[in-house]
PDB file of N, CA and C in Angstrom:
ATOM      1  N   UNK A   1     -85.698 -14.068  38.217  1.00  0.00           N
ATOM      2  CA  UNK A   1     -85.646 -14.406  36.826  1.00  0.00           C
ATOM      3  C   UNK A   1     -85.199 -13.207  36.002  1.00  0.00           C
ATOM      4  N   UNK A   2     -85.346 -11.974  36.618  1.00  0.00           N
ATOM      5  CA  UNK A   2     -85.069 -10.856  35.852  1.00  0.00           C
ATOM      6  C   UNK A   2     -83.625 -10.670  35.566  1.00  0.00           C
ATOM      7  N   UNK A   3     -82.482 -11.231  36.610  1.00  0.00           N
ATOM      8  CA  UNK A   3     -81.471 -11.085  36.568  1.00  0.00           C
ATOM      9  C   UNK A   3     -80.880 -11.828  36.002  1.00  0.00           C
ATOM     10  N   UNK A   4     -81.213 -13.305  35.651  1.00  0.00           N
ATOM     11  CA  UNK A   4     -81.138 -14.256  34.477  1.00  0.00           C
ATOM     12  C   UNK A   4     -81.103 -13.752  33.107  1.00  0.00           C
ATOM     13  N   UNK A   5     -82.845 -13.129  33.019  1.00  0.00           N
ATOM     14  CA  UNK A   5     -82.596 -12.647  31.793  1.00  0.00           C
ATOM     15  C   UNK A   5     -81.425 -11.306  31.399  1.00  0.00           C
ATOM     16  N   UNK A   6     -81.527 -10.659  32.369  1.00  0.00           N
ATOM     17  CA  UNK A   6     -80.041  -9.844  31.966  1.00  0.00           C
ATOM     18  C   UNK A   6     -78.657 -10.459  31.620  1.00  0.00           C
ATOM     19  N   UNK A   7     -78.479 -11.495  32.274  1.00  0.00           N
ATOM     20  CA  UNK A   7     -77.054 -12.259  32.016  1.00  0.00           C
ATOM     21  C   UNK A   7     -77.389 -12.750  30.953  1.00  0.00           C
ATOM     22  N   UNK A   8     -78.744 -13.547  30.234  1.00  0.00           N
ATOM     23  CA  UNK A   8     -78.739 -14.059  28.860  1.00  0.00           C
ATOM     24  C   UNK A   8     -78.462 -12.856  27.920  1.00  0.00           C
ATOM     25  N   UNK A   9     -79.237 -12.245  27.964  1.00  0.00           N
ATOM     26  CA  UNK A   9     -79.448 -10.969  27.097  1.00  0.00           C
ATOM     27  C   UNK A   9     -78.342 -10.052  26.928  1.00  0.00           C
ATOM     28  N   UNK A  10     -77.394  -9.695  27.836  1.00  0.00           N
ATOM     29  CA  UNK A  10     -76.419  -9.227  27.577  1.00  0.00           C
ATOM     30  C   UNK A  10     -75.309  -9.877  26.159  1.00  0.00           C
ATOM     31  N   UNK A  11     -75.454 -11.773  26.227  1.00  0.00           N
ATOM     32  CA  UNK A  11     -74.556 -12.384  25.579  1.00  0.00           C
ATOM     33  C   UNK A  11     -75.404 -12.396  24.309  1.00  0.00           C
ATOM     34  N   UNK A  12     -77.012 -12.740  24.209  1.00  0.00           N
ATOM     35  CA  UNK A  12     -77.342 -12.922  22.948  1.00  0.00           C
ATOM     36  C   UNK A  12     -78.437 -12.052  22.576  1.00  0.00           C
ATOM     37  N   UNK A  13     -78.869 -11.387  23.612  1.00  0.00           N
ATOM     38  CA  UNK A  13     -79.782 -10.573  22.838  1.00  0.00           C
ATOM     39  C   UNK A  13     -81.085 -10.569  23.535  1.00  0.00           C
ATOM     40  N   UNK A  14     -81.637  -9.481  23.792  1.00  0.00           N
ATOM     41  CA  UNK A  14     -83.190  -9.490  24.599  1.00  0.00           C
ATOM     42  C   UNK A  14     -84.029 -10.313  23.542  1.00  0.00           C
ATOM     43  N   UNK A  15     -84.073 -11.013  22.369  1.00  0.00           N
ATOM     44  CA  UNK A  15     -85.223 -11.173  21.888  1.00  0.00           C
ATOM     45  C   UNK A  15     -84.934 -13.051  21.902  1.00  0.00           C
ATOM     46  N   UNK A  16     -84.155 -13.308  21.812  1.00  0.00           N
ATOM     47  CA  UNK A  16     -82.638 -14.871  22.736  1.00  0.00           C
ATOM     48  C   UNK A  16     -83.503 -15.189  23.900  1.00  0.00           C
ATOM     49  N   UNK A  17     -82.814 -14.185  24.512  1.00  0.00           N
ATOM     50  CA  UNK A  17     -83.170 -14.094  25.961  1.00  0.00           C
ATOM     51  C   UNK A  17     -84.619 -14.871  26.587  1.00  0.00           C
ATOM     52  N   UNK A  18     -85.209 -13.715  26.083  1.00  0.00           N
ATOM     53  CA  UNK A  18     -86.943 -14.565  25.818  1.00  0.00           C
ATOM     54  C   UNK A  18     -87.460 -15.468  25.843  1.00  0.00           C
ATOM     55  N   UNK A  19     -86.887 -16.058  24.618  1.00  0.00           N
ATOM     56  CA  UNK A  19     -87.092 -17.073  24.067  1.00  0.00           C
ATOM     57  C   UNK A  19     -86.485 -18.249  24.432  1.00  0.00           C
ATOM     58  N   UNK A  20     -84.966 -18.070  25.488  1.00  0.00           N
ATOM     59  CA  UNK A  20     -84.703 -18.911  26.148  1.00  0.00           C
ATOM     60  C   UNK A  20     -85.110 -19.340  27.641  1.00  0.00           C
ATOM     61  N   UNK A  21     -85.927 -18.184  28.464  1.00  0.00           N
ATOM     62  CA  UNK A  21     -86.400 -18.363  29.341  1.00  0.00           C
ATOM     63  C   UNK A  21     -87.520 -18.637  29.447  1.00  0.00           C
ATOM     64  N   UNK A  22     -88.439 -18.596  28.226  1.00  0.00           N
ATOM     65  CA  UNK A  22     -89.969 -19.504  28.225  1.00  0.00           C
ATOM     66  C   UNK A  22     -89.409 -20.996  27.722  1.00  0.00           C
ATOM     67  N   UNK A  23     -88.285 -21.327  27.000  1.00  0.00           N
ATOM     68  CA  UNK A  23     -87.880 -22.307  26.887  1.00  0.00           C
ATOM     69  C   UNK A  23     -87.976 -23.448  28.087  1.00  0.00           C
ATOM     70  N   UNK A  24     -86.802 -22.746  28.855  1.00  0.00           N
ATOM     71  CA  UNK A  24     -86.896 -23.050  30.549  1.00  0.00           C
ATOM     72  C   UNK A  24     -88.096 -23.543  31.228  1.00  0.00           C
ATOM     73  N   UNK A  25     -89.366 -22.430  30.948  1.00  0.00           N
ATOM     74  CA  UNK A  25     -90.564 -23.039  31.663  1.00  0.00           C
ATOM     75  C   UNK A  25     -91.165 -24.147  31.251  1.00  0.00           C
ATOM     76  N   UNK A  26     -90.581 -24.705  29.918  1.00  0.00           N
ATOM     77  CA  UNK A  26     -91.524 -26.086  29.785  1.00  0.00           C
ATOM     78  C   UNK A  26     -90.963 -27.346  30.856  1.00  0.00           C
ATOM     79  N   UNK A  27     -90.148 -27.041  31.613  1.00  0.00           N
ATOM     80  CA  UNK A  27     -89.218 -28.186  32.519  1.00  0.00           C
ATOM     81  C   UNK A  27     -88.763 -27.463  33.855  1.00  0.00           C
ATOM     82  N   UNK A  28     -88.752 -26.128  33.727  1.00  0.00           N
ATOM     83  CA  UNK A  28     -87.947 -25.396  35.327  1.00  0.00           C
ATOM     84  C   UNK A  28     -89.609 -25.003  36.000  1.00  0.00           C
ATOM     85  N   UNK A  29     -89.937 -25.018  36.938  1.00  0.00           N
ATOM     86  CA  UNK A  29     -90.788 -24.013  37.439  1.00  0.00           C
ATOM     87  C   UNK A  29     -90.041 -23.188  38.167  1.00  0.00           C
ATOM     88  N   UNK A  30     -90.589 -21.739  38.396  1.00  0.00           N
ATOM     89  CA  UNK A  30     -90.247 -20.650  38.946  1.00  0.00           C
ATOM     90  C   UNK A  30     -90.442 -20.076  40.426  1.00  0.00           C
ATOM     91  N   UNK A  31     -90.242 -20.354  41.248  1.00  0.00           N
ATOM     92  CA  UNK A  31     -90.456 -20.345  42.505  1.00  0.00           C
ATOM     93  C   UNK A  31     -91.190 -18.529  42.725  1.00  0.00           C
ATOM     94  N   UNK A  32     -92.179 -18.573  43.380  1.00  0.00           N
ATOM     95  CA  UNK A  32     -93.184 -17.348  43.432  1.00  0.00           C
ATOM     96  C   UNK A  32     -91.876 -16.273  44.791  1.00  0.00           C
ATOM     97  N   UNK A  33     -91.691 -15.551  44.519  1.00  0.00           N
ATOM     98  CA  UNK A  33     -91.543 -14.307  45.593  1.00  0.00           C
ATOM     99  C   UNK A  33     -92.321 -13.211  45.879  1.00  0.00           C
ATOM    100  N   UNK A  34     -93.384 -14.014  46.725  1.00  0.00           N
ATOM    101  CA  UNK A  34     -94.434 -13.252  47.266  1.00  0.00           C
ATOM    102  C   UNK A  34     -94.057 -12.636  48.660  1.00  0.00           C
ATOM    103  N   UNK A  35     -94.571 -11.933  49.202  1.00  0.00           N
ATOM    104  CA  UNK A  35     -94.581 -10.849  50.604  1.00  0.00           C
ATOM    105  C   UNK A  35     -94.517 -12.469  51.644  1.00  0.00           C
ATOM    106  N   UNK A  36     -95.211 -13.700  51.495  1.00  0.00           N
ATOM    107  CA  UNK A  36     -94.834 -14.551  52.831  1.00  0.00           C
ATOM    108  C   UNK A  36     -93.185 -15.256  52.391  1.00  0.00           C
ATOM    109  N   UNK A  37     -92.780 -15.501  50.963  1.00  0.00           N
ATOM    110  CA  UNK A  37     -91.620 -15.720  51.178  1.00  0.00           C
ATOM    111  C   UNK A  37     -90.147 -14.591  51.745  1.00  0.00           C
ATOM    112  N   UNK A  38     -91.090 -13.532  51.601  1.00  0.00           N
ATOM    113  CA  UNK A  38     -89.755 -12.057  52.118  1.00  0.00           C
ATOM    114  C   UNK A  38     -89.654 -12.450  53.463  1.00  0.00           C
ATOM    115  N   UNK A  39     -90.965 -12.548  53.826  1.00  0.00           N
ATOM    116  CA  UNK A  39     -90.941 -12.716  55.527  1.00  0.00           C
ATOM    117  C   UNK A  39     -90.023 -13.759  56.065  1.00  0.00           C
ATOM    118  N   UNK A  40     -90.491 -14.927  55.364  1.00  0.00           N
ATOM    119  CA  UNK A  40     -89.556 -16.117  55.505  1.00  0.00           C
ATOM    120  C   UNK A  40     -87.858 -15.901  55.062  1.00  0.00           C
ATOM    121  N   UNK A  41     -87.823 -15.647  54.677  1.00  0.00           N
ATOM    122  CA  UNK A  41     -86.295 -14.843  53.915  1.00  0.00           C
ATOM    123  C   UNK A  41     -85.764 -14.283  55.180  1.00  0.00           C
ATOM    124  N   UNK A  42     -86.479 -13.257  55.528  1.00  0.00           N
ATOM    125  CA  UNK A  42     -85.760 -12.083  56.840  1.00  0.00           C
ATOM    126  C   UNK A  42     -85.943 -13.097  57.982  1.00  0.00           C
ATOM    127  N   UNK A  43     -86.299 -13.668  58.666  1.00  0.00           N
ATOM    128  CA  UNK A  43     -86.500 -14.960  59.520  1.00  0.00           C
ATOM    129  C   UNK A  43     -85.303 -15.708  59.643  1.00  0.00           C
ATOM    130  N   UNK A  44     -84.558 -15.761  58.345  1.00  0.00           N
ATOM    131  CA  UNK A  44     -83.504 -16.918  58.608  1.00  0.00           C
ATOM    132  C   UNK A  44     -82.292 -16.398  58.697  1.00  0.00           C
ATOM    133  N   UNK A  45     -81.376 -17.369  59.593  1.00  0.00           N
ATOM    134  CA  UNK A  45     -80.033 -16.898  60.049  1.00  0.00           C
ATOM    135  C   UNK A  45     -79.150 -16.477  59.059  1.00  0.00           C
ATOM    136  N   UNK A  46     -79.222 -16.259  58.082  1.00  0.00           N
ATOM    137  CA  UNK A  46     -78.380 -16.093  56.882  1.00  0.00           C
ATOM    138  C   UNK A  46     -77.960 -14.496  56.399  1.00  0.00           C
ATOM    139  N   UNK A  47     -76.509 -14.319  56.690  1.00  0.00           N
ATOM    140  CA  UNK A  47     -75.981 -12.608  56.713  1.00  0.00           C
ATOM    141  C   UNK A  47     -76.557 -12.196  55.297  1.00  0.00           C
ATOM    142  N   UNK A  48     -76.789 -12.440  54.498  1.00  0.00           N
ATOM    143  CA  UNK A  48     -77.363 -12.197  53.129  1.00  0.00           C
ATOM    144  C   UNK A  48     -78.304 -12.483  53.045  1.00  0.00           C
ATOM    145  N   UNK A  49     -79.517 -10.971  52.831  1.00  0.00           N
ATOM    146  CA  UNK A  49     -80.603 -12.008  52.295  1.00  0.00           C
ATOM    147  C   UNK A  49     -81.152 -12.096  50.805  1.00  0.00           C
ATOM    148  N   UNK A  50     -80.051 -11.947  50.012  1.00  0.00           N
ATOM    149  CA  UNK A  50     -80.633 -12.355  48.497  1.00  0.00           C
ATOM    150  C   UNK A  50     -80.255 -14.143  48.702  1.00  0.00           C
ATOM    151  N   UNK A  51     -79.184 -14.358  49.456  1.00  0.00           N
ATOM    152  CA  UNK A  51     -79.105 -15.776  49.777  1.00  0.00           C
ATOM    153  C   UNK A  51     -80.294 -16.540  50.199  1.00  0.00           C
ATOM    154  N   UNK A  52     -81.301 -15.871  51.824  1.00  0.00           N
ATOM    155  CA  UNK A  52     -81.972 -15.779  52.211  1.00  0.00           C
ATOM    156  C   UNK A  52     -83.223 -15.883  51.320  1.00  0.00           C
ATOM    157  N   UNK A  53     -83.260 -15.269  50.223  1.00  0.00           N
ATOM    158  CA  UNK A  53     -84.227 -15.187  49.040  1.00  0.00           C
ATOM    159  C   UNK A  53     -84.346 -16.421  48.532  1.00  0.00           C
ATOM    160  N   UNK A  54     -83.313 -16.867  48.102  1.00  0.00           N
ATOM    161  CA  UNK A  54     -83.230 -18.029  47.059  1.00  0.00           C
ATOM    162  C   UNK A  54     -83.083 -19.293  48.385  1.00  0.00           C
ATOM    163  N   UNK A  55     -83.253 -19.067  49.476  1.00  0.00           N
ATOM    164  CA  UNK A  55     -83.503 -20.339  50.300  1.00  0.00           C
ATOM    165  C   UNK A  55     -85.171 -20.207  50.398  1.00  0.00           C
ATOM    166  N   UNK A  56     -85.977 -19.299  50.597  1.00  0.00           N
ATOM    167  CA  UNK A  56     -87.135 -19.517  50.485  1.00  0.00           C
ATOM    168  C   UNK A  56     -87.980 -19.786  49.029  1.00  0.00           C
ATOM    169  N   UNK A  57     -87.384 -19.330  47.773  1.00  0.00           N
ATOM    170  CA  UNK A  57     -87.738 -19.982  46.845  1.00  0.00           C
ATOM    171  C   UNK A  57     -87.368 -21.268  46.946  1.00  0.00           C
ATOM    172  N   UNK A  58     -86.473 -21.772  47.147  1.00  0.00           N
ATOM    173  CA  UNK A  58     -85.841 -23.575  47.210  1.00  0.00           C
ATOM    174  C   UNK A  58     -86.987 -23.671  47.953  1.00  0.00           C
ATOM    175  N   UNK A  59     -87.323 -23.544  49.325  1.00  0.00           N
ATOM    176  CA  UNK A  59     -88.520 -23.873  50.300  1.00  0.00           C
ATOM    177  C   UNK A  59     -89.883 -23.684  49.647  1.00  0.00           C
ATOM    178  N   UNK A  60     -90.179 -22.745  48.165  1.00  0.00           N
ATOM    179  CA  UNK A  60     -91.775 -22.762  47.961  1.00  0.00           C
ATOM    180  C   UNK A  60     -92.036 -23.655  46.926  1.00  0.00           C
ATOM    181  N   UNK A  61     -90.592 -24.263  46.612  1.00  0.00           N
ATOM    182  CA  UNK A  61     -91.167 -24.924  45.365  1.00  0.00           C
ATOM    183  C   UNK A  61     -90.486 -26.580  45.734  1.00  0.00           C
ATOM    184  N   UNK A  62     -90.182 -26.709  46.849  1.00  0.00           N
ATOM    185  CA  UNK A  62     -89.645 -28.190  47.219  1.00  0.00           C
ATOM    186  C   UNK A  62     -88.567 -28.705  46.905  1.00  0.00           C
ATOM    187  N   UNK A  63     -87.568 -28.098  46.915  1.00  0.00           N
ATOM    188  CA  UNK A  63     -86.153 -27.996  46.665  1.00  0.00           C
ATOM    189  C   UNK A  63     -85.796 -29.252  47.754  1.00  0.00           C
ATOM    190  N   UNK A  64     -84.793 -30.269  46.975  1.00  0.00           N
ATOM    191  CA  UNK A  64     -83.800 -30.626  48.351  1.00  0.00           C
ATOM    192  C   UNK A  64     -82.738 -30.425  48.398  1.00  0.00           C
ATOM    193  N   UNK A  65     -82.040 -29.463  47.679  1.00  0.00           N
ATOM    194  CA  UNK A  65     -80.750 -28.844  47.653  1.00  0.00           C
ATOM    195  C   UNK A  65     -80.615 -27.009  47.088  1.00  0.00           C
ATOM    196  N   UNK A  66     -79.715 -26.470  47.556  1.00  0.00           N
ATOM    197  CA  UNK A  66     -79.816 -25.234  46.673  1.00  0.00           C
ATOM    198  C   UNK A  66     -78.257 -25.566  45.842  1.00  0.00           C
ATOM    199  N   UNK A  67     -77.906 -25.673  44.704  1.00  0.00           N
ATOM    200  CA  UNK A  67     -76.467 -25.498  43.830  1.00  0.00           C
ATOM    201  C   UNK A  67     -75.691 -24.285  44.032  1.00  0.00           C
ATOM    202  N   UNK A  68     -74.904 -24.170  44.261  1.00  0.00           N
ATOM    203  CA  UNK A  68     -74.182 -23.094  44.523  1.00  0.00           C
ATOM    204  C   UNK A  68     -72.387 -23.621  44.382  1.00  0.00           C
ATOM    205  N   UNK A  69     -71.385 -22.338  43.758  1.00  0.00           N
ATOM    206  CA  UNK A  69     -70.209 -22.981  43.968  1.00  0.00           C
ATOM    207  C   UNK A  69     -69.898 -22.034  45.595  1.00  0.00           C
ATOM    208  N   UNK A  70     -70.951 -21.548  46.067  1.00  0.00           N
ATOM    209  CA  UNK A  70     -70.201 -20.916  47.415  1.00  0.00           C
ATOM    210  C   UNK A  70     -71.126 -21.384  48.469  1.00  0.00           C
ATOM    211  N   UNK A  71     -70.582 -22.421  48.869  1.00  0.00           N
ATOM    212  CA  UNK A  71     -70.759 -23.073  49.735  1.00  0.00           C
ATOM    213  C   UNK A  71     -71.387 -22.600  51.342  1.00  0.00           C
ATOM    214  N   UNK A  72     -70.291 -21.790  51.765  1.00  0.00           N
ATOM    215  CA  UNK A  72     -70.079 -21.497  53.410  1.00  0.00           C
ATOM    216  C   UNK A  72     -71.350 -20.693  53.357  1.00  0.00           C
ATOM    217  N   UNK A  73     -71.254 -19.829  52.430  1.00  0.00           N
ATOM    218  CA  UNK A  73     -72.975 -18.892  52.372  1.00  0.00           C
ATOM    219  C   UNK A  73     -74.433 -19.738  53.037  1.00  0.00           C
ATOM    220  N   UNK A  74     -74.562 -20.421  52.643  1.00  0.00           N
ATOM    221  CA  UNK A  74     -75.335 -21.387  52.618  1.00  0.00           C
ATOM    222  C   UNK A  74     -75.094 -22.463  54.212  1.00  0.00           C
ATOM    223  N   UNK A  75     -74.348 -22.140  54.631  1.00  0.00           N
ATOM    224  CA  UNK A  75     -73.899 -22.880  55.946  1.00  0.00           C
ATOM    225  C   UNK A  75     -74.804 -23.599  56.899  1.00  0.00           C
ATOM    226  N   UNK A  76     -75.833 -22.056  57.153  1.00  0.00           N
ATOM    227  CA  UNK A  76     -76.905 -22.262  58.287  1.00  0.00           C
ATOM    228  C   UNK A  76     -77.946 -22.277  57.360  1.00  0.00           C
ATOM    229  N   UNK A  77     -78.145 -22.631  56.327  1.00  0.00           N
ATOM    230  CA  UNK A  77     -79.328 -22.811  55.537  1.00  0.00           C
ATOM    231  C   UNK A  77     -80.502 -24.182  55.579  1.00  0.00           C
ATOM    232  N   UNK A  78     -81.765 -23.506  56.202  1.00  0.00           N
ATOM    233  CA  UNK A  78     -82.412 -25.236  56.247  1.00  0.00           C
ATOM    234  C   UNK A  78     -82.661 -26.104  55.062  1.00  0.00           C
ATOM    235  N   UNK A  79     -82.019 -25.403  54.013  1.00  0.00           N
ATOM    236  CA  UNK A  79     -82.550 -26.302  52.990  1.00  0.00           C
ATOM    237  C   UNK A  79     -80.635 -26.589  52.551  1.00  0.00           C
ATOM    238  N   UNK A  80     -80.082 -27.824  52.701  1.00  0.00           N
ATOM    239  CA  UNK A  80     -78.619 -27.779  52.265  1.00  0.00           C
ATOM    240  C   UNK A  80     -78.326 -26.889  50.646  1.00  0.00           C
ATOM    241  N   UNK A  81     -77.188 -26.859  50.876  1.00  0.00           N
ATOM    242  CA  UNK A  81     -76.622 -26.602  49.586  1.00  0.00           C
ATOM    243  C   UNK A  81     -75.478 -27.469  49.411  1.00  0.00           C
ATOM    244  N   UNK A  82     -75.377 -27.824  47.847  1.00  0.00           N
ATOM    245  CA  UNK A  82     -74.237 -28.718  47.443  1.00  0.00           C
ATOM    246  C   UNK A  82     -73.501 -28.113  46.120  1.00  0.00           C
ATOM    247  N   UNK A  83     -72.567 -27.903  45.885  1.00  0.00           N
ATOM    248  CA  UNK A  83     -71.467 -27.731  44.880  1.00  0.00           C
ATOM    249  C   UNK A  83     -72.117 -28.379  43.274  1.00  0.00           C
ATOM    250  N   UNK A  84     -71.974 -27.612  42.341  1.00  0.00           N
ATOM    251  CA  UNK A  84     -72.443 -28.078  41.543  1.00  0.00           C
ATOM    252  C   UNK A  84     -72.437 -29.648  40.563  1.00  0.00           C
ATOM    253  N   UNK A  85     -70.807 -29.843  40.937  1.00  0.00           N
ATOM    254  CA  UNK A  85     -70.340 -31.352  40.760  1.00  0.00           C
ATOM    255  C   UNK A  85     -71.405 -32.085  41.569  1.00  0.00           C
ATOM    256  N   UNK A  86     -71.584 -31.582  42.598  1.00  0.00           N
ATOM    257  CA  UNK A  86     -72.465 -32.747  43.539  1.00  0.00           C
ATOM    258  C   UNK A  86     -73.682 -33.283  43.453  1.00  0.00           C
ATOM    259  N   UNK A  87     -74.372 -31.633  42.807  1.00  0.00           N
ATOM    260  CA  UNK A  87     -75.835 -32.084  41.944  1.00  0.00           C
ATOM    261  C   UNK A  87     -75.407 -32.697  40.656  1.00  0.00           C
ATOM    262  N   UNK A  88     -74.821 -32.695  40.283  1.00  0.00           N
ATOM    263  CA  UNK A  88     -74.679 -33.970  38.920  1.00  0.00           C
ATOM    264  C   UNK A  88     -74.608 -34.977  39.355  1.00  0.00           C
ATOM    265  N   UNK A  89     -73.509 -35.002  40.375  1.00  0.00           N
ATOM    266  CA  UNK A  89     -72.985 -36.893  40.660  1.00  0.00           C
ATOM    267  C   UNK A  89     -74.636 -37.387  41.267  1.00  0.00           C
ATOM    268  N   UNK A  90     -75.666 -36.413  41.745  1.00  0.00           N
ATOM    269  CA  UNK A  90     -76.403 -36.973  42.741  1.00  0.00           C
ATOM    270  C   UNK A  90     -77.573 -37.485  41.441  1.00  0.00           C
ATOM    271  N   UNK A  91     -77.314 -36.624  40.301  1.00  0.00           N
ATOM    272  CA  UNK A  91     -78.249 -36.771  39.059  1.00  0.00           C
ATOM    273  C   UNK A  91     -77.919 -38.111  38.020  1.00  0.00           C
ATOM    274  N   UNK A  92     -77.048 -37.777  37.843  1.00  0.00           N
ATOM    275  CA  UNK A  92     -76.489 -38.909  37.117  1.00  0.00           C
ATOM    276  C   UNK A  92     -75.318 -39.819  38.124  1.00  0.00           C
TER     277      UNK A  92
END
């Protein structure tokens, strides 16, 4: 989430920023990165593990997809990933 808020905050402002990411929590929950999801992270076949990261957050909070426009990353991932068009078409 920290790196979120840097990409907001850069465009509108740390005090924006804020205020748009408690926004977020009334509808997103935040997936915990605790010491058993690292473990789980380094465990999986995946050459990246900030990729690796964000497959065990998808896994602590019950994800059935991860969004991504880079696909192949995500290849050997147990939790799929789909293109962002794809989570829409699958939403609406």
């Amino acid at each position: 989430m920290s790196n979120f808020y840097y990409l907001v905050a850069a465009g509108r402002g740390g005090a924006d920023a804020r205020d748009f990411i408690l926004g977020l929590t009334r509808f997103v929950a935040i997936a915990p990165a605790d010491t058993d999801s690292v473990r789980y992270a380094a465990s999986l076949p995946l050459s990246d593990f900030e990729d690796a990261m964000q497959v065990a957050a998808a896994r602590a909070c019950g994800a059935q997809h991860i969004v991504t426009r880079n696909l192949s990353d995500y290849r050997r991932s147990p939790i799929p990933a789909v293109s962002p068009q794809e989570a829409l078409d699958r939403l609406f």
